[in-house]
Structure formats: structure tokens, C-alpha cells
Protein backbone atom coordinates (compact mmCIF):
# COMPACT_ATOMS: atom_id res chain seq x y z
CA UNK A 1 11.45 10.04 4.57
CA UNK A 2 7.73 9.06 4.95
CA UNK A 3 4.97 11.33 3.50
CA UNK A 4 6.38 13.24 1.19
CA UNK A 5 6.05 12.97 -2.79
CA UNK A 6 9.57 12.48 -4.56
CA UNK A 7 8.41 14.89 -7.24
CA UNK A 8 5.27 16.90 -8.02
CA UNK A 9 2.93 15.76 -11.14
CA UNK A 10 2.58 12.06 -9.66
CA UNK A 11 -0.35 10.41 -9.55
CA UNK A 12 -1.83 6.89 -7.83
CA UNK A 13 -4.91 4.68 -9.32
CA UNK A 14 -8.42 4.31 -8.17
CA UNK A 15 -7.97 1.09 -7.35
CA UNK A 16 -5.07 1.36 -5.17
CA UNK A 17 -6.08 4.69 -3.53
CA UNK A 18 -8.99 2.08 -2.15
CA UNK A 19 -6.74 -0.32 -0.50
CA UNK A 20 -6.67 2.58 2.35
CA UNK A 21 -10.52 2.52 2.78
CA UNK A 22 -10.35 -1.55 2.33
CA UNK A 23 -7.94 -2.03 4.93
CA UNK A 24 -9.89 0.35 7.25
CA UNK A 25 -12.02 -2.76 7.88
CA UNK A 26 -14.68 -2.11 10.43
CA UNK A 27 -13.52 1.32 10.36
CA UNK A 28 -14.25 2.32 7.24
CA UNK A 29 -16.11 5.23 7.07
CA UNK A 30 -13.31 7.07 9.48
CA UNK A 31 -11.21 5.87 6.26
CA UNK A 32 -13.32 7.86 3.86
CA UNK A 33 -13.34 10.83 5.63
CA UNK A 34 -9.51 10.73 5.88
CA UNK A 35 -9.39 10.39 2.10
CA UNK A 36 -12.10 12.88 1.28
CA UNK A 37 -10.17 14.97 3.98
CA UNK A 38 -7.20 15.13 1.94
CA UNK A 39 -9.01 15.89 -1.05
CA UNK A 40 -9.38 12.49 -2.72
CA UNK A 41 -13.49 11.97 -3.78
CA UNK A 42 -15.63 13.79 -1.55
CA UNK A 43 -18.02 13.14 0.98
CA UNK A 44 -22.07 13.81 -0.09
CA UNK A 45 -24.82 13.01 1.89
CA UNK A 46 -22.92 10.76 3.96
CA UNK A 47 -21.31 8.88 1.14
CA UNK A 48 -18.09 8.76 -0.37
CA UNK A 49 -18.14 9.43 -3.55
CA UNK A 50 -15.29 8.58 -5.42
CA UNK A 51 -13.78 7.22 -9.07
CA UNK A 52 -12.46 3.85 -8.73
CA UNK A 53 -10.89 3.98 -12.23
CA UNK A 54 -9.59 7.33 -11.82
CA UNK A 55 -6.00 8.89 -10.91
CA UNK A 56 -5.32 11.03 -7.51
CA UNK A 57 -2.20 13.37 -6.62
CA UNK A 58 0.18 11.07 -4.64
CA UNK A 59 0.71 13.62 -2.11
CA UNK A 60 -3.06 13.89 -1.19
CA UNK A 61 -2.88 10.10 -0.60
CA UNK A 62 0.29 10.84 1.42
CA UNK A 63 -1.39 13.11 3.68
CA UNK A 64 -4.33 10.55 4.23
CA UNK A 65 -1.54 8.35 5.41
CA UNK A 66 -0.01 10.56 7.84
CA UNK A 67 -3.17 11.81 9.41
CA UNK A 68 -3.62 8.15 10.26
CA UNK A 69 -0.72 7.87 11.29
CA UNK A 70 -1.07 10.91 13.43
CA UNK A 71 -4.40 10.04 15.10
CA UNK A 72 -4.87 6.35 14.77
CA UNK A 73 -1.23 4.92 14.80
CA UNK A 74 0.63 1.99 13.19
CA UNK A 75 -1.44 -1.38 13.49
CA UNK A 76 -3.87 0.63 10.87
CA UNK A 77 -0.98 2.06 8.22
CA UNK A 78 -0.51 -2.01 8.52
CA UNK A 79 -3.57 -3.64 7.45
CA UNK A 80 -3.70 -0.74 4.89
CA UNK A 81 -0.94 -1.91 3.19
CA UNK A 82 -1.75 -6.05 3.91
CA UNK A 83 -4.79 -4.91 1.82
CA UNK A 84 -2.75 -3.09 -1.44
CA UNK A 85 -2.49 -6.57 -3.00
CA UNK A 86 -6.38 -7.31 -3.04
CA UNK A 87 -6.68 -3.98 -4.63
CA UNK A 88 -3.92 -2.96 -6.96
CA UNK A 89 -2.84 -4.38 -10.34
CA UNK A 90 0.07 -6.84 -10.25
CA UNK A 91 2.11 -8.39 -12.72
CA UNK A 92 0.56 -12.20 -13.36
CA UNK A 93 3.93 -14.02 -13.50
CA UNK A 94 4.38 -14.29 -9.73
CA UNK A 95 4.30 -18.21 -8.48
CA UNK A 96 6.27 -18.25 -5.53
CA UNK A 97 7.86 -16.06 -2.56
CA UNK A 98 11.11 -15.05 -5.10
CA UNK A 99 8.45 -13.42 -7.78
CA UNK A 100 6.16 -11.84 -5.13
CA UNK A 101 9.00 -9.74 -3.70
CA UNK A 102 10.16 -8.67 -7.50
CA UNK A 103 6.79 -7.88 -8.26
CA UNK A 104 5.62 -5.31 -5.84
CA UNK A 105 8.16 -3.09 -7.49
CA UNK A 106 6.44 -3.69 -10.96
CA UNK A 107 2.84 -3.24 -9.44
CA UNK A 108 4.47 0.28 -7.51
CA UNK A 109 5.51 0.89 -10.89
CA UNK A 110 2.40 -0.23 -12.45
CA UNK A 111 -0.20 2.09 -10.35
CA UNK A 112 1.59 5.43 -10.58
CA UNK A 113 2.21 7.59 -13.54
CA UNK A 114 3.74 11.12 -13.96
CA UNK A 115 2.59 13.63 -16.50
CA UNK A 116 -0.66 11.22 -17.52
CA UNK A 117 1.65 7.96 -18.67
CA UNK A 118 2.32 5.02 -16.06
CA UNK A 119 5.95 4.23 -15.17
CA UNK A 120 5.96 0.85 -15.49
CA UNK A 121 5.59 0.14 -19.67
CA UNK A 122 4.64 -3.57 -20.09
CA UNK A 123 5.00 -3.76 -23.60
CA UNK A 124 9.12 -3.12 -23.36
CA UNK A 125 9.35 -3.45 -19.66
CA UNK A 126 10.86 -0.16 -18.89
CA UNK A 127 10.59 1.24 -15.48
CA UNK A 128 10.20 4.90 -14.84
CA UNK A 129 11.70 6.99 -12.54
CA UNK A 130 9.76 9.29 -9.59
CA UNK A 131 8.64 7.95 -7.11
CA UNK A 132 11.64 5.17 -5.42
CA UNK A 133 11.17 1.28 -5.57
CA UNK A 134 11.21 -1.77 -3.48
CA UNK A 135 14.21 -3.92 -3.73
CA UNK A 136 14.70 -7.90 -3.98
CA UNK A 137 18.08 -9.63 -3.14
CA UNK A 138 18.22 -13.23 -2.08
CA UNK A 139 20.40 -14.27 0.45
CA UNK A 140 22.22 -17.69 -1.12
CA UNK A 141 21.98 -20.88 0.52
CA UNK A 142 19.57 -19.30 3.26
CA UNK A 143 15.67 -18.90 2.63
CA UNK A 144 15.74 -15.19 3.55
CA UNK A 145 15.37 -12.24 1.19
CA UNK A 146 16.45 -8.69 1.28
CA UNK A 147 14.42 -6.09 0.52
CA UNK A 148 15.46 -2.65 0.43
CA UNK A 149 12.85 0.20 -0.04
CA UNK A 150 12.70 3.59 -0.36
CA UNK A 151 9.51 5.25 -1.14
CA UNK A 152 7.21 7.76 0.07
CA UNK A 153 4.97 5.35 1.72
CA UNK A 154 4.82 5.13 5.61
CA UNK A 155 7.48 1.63 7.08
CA UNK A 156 4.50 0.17 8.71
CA UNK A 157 2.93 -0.15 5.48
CA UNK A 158 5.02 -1.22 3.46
CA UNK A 159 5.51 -4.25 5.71
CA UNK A 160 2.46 -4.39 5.38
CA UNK A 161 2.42 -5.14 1.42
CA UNK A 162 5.24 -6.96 1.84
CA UNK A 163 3.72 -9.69 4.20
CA UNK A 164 0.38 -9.73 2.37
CA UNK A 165 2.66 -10.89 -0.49
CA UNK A 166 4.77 -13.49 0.66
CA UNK A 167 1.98 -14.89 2.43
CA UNK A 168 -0.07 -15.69 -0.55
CA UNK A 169 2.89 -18.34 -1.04
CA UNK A 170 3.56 -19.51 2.31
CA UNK A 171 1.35 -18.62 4.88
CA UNK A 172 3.89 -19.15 7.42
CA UNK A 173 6.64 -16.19 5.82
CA UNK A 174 7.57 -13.84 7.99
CA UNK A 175 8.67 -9.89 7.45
CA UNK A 176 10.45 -7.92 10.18
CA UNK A 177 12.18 -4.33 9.80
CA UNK A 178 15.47 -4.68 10.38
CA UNK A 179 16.26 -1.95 12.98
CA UNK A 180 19.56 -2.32 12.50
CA UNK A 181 19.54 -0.14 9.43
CA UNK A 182 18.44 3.14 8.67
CA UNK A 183 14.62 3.82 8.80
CA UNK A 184 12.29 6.74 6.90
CA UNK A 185 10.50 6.65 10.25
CA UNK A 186 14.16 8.44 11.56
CA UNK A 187 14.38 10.55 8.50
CA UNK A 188 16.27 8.17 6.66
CA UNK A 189 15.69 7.77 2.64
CA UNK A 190 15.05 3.77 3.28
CA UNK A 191 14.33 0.90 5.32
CA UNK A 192 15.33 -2.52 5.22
CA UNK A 193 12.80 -6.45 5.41
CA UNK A 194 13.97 -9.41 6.09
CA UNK A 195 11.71 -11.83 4.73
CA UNK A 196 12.20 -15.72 5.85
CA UNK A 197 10.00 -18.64 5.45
């Protein structure tokens, strides 16, 4: 189900909270009122004012996400997520499609943390759990991957990452929702990609 936090206590980065006002483009002010709106920064004098190397309540983001969705619609909650890999921190072993689909569940990992400590460890590679993840399987003898993801995060968007992604290896990669499965648009707790190149 879309928009609502797994559990209470997580938190997102600075830097990846910004993807939402990045991907605003030429709308970005409307995308720093959402965000001050929902109680992440706060708007003074016109300005946003906001800690790019802080931590924010996941649910606050959340809401920014579904007022958008709400009042602007889908094509946005897209380039907002297209934009998460300019802005967050990923792992820096990916080289090709294979490792960029792997890796967004690291980097999910990687830029939220429960009670103050991330859950992605890097120095043992332990993964915590919280907040859902994004799946990989690879389809053998086809060029198409799997990926299965539940999450908090509106569909849209996460295609959205998802794309931006596989893109940065082969600009001509494609991501559909498979709407033959389940979808947290419909209540569902995940929704499938398909990702061919």
C-alpha cells in the first residue's frame, strides 16, 4: 500500500528528501511548499529553508508524495523518482543493467535509518529491516529482469527510479508495471517491473 510508513521511528536523508524538489523541475517552488507543507524544512521569506545533510520522518515525506499525487497526478511522482539517482547515495560497484537493479535496494537501504543508525551497514553488509525492498531476479536466457517491490513509495515512482537506473547503462532499457500482478496502487503490499533492454 502506497503512503504509509511500515513502522514509526524511520527516517529518510537530506539528500534524497531533495530528489522530490529536483524532479519538480520547472515546478519547483510548488515542490517546496509540498515539502515544507508536510513539515519537512520550512518556508521563510519565500525560501525554503532546509538541511541537506539532515534526516526527515519518512511519513512526512510520504505525505508530500500523496498530496502530489492528489493534486498534480502521476507524470510528476515519475520524474520525482527518475531524479532519486542524481540525488541519493548509491553503492559504487554498479557497471551494468544486472548491478543497477541490485543496487537500488542497497541505496533504499542506504538512505533510511530507524532509531538514528542506517539499515544498510557497509562495513558487514547487513541489511536492516523496516521499511520493504526492491527485488532483482533475472529471467535466464532472456534479457529481461524481475523486479519485485514493496515499499511505501508511490508505483509511479518507483518506476521512476527504476528507469533512471537502467538507463544510465543502456539508454534504450525499458520498465513497464506489469498489470498483471498485484499493485499498491489497488491496495496490494507490491508491484511488479519488467525491465528489458
Amino acid at each position: 500500500m502506497q503512503f504509509k510508513a511500515f513502522e514509526e521511528g524511520i527516517e529518510v536523508n537530506g539528500q534524497t528528501v531533495y530528489a522530490f524538489v529536483h524532479g519538480m523541475g520547472a515546478f519547483r517552488s510548488l515542490g517546496e511548499q509540498y515539502m515544507s507543507a508536510s513539515g519537512i524544512g520550512r518556508m521563510k521569506n519565500g525560501a525554503w529553508l532546509f538541511d541537506y545533510d539532515g534526516w526527515y520522518p519518512q511519513q512526512a515525506w510520504l505525505d508530500a508524495f500523496a498530496a502530489i499525487a492528489r493534486e498534480v497526478g502521476d507524470g510528476i511522482l515519475y520524474k520525482i523518482g527518475y531524479a532519486i539517482p542524481c540525488n541519493a547515495e548509491f553503492p559504487p560497484w554498479i557497471t551494468d543493467i544486472h548491478s543497477a537493479v541490485k543496487a537500488i535496494n542497497i541505496a533504499y537501504h542506504m538512505n533510511h535509518r530507524k532509531n538514528g543508525g542506517r539499515l544498510y551497514n557497509a562495513q558487514n553488509g547487513t541489511l536492516h529491516e523496516g521499511i520493504g525492498h526492491y527485488g532483482y531476479e533475472r529471467v535466464p536466457g532472456k534479457d529481461l529482469i524481475v523486479s519485485v517491490s514493496g515499499n511505501p513509495y508511490p508505483c509511479v515512482f518507483d518506476r521512476g527510479i527504476i528507469t533512471a537506473m537502467v538507463q544510465q547503462y543502456d539508454i534504450k532499457a525499458m520498465v513497464i508495471h506489469d498489470d498483471s500482478k498485484p499493485c499498491r496502487r489497488n491496495g496490494a503490499e507490491t508491484c511488479t517491473y519488467l525491465v528489458s533492454w
